[in-house]
Protein backbone atom coordinates (compact mmCIF):
# COMPACT_ATOMS: atom_id res chain seq x y z
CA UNK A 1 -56.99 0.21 -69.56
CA UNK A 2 -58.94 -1.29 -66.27
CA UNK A 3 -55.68 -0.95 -64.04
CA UNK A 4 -55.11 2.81 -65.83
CA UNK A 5 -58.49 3.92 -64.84
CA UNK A 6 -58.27 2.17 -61.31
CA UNK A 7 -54.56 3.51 -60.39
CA UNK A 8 -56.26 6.80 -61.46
CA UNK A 9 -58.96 6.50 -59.06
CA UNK A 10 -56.69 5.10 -56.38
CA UNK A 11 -54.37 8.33 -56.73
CA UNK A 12 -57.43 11.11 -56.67
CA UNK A 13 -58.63 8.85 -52.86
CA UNK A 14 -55.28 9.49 -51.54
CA UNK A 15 -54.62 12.50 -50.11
CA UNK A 16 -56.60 14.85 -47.67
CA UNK A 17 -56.92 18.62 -49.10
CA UNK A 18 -54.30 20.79 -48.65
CA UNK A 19 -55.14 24.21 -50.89
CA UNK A 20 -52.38 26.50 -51.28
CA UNK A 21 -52.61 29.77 -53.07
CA UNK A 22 -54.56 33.12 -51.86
CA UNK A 23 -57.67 31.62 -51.44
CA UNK A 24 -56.72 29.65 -48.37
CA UNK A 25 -53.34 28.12 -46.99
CA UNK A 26 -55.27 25.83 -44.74
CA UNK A 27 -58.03 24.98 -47.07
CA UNK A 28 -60.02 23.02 -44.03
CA UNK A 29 -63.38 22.54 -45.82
CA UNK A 30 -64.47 19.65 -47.75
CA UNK A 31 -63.29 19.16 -51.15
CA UNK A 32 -65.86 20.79 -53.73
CA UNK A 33 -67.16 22.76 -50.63
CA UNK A 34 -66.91 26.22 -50.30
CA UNK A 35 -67.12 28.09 -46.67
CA UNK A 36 -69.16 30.72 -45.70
CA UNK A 37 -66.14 32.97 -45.47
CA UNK A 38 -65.15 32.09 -49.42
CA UNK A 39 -68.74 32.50 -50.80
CA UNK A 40 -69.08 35.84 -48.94
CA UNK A 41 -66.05 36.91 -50.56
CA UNK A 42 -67.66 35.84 -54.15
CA UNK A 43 -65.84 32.09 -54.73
CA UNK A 44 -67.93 29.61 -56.73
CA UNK A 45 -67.57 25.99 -57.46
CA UNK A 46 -66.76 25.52 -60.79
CA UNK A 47 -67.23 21.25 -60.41
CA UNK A 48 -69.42 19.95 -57.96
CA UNK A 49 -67.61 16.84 -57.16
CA UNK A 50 -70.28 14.72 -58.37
CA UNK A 51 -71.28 15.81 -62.14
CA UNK A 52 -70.18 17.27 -65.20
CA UNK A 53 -72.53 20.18 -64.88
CA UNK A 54 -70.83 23.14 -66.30
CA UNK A 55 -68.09 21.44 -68.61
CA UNK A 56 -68.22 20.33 -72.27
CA UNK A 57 -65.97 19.22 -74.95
CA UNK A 58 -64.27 22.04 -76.78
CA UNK A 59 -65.80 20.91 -80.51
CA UNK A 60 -68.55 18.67 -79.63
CA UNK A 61 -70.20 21.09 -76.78
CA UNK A 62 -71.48 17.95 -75.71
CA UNK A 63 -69.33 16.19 -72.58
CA UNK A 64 -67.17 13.36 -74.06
CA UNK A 65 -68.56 9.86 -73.31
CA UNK A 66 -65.39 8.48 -73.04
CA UNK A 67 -61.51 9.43 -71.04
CA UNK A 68 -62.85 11.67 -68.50
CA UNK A 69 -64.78 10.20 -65.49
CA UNK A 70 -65.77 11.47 -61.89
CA UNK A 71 -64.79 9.46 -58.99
CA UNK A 72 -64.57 10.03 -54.92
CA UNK A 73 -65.10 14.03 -56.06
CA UNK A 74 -62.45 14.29 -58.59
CA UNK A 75 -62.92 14.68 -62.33
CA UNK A 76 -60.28 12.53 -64.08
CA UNK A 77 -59.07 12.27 -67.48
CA UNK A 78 -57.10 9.26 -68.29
CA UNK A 79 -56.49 7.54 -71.90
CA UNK A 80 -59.73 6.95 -73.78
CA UNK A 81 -60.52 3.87 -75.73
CA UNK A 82 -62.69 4.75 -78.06
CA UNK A 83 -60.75 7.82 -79.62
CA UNK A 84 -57.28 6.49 -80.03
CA UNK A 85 -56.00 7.47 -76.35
CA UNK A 86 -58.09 10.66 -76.29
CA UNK A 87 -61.34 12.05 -75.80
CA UNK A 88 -60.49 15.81 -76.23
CA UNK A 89 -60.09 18.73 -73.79
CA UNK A 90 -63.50 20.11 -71.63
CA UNK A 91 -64.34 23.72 -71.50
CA UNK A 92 -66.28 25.39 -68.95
CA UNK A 93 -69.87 26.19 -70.04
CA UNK A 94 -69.55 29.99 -68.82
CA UNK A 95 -66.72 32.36 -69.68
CA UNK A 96 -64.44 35.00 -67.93
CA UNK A 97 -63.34 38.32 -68.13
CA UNK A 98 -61.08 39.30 -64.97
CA UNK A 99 -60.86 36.56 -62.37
CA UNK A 100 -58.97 34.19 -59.86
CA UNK A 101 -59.31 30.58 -60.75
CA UNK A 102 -58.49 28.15 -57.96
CA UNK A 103 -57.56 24.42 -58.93
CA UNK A 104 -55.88 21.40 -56.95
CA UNK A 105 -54.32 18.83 -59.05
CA UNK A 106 -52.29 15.62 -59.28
CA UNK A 107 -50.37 14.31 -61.93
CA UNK A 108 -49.53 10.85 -62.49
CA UNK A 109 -45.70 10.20 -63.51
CA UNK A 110 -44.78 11.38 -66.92
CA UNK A 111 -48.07 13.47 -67.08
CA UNK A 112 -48.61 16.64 -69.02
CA UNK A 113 -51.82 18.64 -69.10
CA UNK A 114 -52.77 22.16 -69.02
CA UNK A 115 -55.15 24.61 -67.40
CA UNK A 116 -55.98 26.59 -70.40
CA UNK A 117 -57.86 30.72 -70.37
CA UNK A 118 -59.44 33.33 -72.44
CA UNK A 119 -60.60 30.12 -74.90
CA UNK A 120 -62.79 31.09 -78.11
CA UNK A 121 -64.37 27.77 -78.94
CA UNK A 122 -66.65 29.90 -81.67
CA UNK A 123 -63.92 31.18 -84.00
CA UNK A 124 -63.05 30.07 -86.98
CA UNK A 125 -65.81 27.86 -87.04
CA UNK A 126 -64.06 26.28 -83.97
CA UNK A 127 -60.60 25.98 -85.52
CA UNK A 128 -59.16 27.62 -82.75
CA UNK A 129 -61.08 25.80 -79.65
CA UNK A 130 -58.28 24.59 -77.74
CA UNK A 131 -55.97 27.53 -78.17
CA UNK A 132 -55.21 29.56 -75.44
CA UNK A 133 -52.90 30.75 -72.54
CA UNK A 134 -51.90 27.55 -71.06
CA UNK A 135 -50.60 26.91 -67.73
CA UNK A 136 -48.21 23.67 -68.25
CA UNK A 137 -49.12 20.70 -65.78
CA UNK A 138 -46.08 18.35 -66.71
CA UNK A 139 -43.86 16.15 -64.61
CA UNK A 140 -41.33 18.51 -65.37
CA UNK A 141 -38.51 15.21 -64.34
CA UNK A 142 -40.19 12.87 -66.57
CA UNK A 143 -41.57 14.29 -69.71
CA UNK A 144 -39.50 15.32 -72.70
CA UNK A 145 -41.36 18.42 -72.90
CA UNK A 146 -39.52 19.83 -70.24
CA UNK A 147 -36.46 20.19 -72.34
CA UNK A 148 -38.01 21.07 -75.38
CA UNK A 149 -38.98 24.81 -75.95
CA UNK A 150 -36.61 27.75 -74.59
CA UNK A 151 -35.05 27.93 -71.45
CA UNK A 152 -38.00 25.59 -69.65
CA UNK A 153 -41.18 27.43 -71.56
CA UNK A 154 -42.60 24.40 -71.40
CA UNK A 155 -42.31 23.38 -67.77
CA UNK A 156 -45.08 23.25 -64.85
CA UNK A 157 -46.53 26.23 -63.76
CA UNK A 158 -45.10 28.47 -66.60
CA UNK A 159 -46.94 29.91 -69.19
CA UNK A 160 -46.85 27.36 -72.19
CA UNK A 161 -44.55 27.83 -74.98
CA UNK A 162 -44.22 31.80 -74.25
CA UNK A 163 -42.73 32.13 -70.30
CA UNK A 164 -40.76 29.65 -68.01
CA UNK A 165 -41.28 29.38 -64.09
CA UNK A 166 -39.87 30.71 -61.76
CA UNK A 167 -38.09 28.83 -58.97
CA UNK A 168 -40.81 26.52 -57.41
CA UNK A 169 -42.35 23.83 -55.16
CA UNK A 170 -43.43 21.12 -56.95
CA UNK A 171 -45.07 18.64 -54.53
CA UNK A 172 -44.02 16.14 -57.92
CA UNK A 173 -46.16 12.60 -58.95
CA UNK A 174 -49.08 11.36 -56.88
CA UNK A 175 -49.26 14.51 -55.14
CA UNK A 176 -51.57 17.46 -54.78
CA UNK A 177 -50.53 20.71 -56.22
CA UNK A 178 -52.60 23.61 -56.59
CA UNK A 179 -52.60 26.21 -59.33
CA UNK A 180 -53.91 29.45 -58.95
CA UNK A 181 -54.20 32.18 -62.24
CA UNK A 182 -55.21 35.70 -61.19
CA UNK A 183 -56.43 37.36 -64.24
CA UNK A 184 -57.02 41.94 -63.83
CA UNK A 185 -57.58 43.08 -67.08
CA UNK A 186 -54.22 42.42 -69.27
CA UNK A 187 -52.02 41.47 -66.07
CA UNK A 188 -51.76 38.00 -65.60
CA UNK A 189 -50.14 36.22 -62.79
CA UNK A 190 -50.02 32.02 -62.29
CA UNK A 191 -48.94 30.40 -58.83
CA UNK A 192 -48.18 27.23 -58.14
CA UNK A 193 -48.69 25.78 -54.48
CA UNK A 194 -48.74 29.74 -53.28
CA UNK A 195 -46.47 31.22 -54.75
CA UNK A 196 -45.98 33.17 -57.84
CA UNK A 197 -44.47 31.40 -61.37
CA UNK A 198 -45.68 33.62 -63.73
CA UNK A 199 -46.34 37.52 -63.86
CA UNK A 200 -46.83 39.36 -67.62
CA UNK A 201 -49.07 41.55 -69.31
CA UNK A 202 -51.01 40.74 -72.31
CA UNK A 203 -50.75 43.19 -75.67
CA UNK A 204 -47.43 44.85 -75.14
CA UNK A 205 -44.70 45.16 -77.02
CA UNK A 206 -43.03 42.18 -74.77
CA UNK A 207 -46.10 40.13 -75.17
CA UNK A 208 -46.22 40.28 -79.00
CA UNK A 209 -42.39 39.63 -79.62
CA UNK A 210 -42.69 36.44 -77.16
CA UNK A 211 -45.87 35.31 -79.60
CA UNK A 212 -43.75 35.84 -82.67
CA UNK A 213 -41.05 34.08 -81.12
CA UNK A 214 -43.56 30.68 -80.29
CA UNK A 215 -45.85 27.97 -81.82
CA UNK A 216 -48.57 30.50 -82.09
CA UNK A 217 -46.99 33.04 -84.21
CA UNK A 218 -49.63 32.53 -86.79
CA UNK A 219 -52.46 33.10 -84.85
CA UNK A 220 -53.27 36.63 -84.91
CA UNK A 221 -54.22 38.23 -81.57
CA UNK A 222 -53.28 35.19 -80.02
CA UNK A 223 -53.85 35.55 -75.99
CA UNK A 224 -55.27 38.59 -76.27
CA UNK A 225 -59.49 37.81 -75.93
CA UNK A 226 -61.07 39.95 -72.73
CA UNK A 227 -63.01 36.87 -71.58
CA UNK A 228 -62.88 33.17 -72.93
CA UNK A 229 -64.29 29.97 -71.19
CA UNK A 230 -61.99 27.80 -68.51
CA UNK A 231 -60.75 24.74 -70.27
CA UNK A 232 -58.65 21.08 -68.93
CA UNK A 233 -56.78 19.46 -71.36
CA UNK A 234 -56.87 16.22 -72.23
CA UNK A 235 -52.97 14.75 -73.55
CA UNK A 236 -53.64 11.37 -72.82
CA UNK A 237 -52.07 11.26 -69.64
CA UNK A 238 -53.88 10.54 -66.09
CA UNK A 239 -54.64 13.76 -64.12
CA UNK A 240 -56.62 14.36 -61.87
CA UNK A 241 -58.79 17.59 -60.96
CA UNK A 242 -60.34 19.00 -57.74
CA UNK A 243 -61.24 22.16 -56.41
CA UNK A 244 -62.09 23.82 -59.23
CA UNK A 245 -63.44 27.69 -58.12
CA UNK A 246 -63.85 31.04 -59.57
CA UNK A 247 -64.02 34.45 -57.97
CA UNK A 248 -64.48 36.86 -60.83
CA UNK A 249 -63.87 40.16 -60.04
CA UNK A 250 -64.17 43.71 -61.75
């Protein structure tokens, strides 16, 4: 678990910031720093770099004491030991309507995670607190998940389970990516490294016959919320998160 947790650490020091996406090709600021120019234009640090202000376990609405730790300004999530290998997924404390959510991150090899949206951690008594549109972080070479599915639904940068990628830049293992989800009322779009993976709209026709046709055909109204909280999942694999920045918009 030590050399887990320090190979971890080792890959988030690596690196120097290189933010792709809309909000800045030649992201030039700090990491976890915003510039005048980006909070004039309404961005806001959704992580700090230093503390877990703002996140919480999906159940326990309390931040898990174990798996996820914050080191040289990235918030990491590696195999837990006192949970069996995981410590759950972390939601954001605040939730969104329409938006464009900005994060950086770097899988280890093997890795799969998720960038989850419009989460409802207060339905069902909770039973659905870790259900929601997911964009896939996987090493799309190394993980099985990557053939499971249909026709790579399952892959990085699609939406999970419901929409595969298309053609992309993977920067692969060890390596910062970004992700970038712009949300405008039922229009959705996901971009990985800049450009665009994902485009759909929410509550069509389209949308519901791709929910029948997926894991979460028995979840009524499934991806369908106007505003849910921000949430990181936690697989058991070591990921790393930085960046992490919200514009919400009208």
């Amino acid at each position: 678990m030590k050399i887990l947790i320090l190979f971890a650490l080792f890959l988030c020091a690596t690196g120097l910031s290189n933010s792709g996406g809309l909000i800045s090709d030649q992201h030039t600021t700090p990491a976890n720093s915003l510039s005048d120019k980006e909070i004039k234009d309404g961005w806001k640090l959704l992580f700090d770099g230093k503390t877990t202000n703002g996140w919480m376990n999906a159940k326990t609405r309390q931040f898990p004491p174990d798996g996820w730790t914050i080191k040289d300004g990235c918030l990491i999530v590696s195999p837990a030991t006192k949970t069996n290998g995981r410590s759950g997924d972390i939601v954001s404390a605040e939730k969104f309507r329409n938006f464009e959510l900005y994060i950086e991150f770097k899988y280890t090899q093997g890795a799969n995670s998720g960038i989850k949206y419009f989460i409802d951690i207060d339905r069902d008594n909770g039973q659905f607190a870790s259900i929601g549109c997911e964009y896939q972080i996987l090493d799309d070479k190394n993980h099985p998940d990557a053939k499971a599915g249909i026709a790579g639904n399952r892959t990085l940068a699609g939406l999970y389970d419901l929409i595969a990628p298309k053609p992309k830049k993977d920067h692969g293992p060890e390596k910062w990516n970004s992700a970038l989800i712009i949300v405008n009322g039922s229009h959705v779009k996901h971009f990985l490294n800049g450009e665009v993976t994902v485009e759909y709209d929410r509550g069509t026709p389209e949308w519901k016959k791709l929910v029948a046709d997926s894991k979460f055909k028995n979840i009524p109204g499934f991806g369908e919320n106007t505003e849910g909280h921000i949430l990181l999942q936690d697989h058991g694999n070591i990921v790393a998160f930085r960046n992490i920045r919200i514009k919400e918009t009208l």
